[in-house]
Protein backbone atom coordinates (compact mmCIF):
# COMPACT_ATOMS: atom_id res chain seq x y z
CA UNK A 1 73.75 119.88 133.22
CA UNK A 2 76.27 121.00 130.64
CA UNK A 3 78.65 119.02 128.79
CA UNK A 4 81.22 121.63 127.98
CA UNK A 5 83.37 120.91 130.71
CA UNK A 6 83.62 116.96 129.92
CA UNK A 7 83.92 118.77 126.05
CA UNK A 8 86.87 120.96 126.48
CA UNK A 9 88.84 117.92 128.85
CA UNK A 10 88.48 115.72 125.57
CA UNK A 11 89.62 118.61 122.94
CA UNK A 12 92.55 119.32 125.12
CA UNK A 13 93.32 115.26 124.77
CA UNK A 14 92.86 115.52 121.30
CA UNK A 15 95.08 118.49 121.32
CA UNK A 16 98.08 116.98 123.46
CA UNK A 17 97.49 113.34 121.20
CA UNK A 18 97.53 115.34 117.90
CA UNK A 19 100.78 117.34 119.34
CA UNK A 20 102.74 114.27 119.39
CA UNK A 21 101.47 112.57 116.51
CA UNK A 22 103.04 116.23 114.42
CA UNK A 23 106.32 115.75 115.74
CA UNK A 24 106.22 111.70 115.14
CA UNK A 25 105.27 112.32 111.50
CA UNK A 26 106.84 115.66 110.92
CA UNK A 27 103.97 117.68 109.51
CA UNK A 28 100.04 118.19 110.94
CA UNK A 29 98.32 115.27 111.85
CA UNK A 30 95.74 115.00 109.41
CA UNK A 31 94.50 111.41 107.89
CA UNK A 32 96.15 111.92 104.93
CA UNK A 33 99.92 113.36 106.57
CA UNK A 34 99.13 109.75 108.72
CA UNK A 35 98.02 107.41 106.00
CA UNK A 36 101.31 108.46 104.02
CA UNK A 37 103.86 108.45 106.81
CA UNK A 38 102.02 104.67 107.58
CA UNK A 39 102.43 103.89 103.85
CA UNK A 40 106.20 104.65 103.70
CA UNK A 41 107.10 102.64 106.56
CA UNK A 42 105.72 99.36 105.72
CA UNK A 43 105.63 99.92 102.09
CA UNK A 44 108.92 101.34 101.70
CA UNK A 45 108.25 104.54 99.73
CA UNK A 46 110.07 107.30 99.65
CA UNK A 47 107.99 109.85 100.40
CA UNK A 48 108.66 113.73 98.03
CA UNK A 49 110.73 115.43 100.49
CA UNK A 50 108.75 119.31 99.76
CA UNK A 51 105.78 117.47 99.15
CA UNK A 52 104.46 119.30 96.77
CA UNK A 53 104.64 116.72 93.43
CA UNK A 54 101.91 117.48 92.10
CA UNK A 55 100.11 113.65 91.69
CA UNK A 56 102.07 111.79 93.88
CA UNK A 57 103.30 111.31 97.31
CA UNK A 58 106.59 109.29 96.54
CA UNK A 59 107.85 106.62 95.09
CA UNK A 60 108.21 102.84 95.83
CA UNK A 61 112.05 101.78 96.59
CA UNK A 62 111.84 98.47 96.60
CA UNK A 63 110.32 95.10 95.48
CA UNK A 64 108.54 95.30 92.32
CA UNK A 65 107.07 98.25 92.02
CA UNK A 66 110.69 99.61 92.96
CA UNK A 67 110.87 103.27 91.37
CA UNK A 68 106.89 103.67 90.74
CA UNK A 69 104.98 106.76 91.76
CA UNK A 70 102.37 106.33 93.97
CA UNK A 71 99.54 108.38 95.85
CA UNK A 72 98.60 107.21 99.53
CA UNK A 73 95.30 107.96 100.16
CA UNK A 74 93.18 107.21 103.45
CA UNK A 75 89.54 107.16 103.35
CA UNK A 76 88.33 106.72 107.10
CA UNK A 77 85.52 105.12 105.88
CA UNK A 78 85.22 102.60 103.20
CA UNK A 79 82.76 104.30 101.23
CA UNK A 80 83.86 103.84 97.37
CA UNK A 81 84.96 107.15 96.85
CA UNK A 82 88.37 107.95 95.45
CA UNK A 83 90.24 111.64 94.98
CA UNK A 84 91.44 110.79 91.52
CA UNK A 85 93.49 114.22 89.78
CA UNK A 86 92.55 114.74 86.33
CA UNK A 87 95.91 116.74 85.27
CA UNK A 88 98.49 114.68 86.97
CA UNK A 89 98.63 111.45 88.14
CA UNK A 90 100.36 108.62 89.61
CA UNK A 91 101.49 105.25 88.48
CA UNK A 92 99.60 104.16 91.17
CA UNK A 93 97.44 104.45 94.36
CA UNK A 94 97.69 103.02 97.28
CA UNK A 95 94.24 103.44 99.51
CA UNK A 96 93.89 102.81 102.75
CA UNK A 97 90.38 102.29 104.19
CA UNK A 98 87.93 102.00 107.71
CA UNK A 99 85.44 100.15 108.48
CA UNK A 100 82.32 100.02 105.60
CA UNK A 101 79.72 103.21 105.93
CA UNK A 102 77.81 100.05 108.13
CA UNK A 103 79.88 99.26 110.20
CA UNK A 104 79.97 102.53 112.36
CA UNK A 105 77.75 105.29 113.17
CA UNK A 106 77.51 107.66 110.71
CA UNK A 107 78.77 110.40 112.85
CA UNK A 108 81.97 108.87 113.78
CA UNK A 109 85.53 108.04 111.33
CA UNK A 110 87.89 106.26 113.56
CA UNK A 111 91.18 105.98 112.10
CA UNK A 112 91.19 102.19 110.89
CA UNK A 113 92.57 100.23 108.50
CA UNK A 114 90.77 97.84 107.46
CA UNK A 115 91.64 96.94 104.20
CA UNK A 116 94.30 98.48 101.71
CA UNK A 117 94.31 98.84 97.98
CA UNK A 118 96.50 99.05 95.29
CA UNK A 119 94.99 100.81 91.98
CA UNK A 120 97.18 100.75 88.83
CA UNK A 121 96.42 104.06 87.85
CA UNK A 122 96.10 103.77 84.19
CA UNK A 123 93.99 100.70 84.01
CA UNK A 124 91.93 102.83 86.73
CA UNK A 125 91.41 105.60 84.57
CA UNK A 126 90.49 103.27 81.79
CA UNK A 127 87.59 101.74 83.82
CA UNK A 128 86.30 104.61 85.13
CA UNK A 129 86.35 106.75 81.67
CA UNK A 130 84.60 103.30 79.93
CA UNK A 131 81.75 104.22 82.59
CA UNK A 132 81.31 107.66 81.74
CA UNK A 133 82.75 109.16 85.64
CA UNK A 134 83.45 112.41 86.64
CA UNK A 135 87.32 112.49 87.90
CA UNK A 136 87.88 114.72 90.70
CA UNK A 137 87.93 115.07 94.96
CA UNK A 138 85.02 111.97 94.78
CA UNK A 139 85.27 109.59 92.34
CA UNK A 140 82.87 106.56 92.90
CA UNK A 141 84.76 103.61 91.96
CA UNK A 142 82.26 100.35 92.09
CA UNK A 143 82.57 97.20 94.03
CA UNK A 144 84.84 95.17 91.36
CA UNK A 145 87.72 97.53 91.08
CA UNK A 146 87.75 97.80 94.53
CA UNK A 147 87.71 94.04 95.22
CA UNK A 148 90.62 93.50 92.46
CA UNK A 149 92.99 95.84 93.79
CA UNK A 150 92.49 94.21 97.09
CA UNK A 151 95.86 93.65 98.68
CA UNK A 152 95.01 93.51 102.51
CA UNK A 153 93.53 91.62 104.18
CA UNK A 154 92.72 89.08 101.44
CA UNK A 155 95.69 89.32 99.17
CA UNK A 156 93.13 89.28 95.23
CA UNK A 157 95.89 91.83 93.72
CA UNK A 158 98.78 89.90 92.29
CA UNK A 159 100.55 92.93 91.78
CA UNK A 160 101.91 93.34 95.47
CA UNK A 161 102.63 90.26 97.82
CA UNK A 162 102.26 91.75 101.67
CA UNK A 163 105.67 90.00 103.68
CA UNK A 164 104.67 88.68 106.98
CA UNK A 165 106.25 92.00 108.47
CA UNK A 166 104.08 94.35 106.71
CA UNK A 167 100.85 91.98 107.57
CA UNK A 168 101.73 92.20 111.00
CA UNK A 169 102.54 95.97 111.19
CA UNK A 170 98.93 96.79 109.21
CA UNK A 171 97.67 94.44 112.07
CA UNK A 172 98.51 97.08 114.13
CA UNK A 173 95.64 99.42 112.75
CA UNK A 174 92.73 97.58 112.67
């Protein structure tokens, strides 16, 4: 018996579901298109109107990282890896992750979050250059930064305090 029938009913899902979530977001619904349109509605960032800054997705508008660039970045799985640009970059990056390689088979990525991030892209850089790492699509960032720029859902980053609000409206993707 052939699955291509039960197949191409679950494509043409995917196809009406990823339809809708392009005209929700404005632009192709891809992970990253999603993490950022997430990102500026409960961060409050601006997102580059053209999109095409090259090292950042937008800026912050308010609290107190109010007028900061920042890259949103969504990693499906929580697997240490970074895309870190070596001839532009942010004041910051915000990261979105899924569930740890672990935690799910390794064939599937459901679109989770987890646990979010908040890098301060200089002192990133600093670290990962003190190791010796090649920047690029894959940087491997270890456990420590990762557990440091923790700001959801244990709040370890000083930098950004989540409101109740934005707690409850990551909630919604876990």
């Amino acid at each position: 018996m052939s699955d291509l029938p039960w197949l191409a009913s679950l494509l043409k899902s995917r196809n009406t579901i990823d339809a809708k979530i392009a005209t929700l977001i404005g632009c192709a619904a891809q992970v990253g298109n999603v993490g950022e349109y997430i990102a500026a509605a409960v961060f409050h960032i601006a997102l580059d109107e053209e999109r095409k800054r090259q090292g950042y997705d937008g800026r912050f508008t308010t609290g107190p990282l109010a007028g900061q660039t920042v890259d949103v970045q969504w990693r499906p799985r929580r697997d240490g890896q970074m895309n870190i640009k070596v001839d532009a970059r942010p004041d910051y990056y915000l990261v979105f992750t899924g569930p740890a390689e672990a935690a799910t088979p390794s064939f599937a990525n459901p679109w989770l979050i987890d646990a979010v991030f908040l890098f301060h892209a200089g002192e990133l850089l600093n670290a990962l250059r003190e190791r010796g790492v090649q920047l690029g699509s894959s940087t491997s960032v270890t456990g420590p930064l990762w557990e440091r720029a923790q700001i959801f859902p244990v709040p370890l980053n000083a930098r950004l305090r989540l409101s109740d609000d934005e707690l409850k409206q990551l909630m919604l993707f876990r």
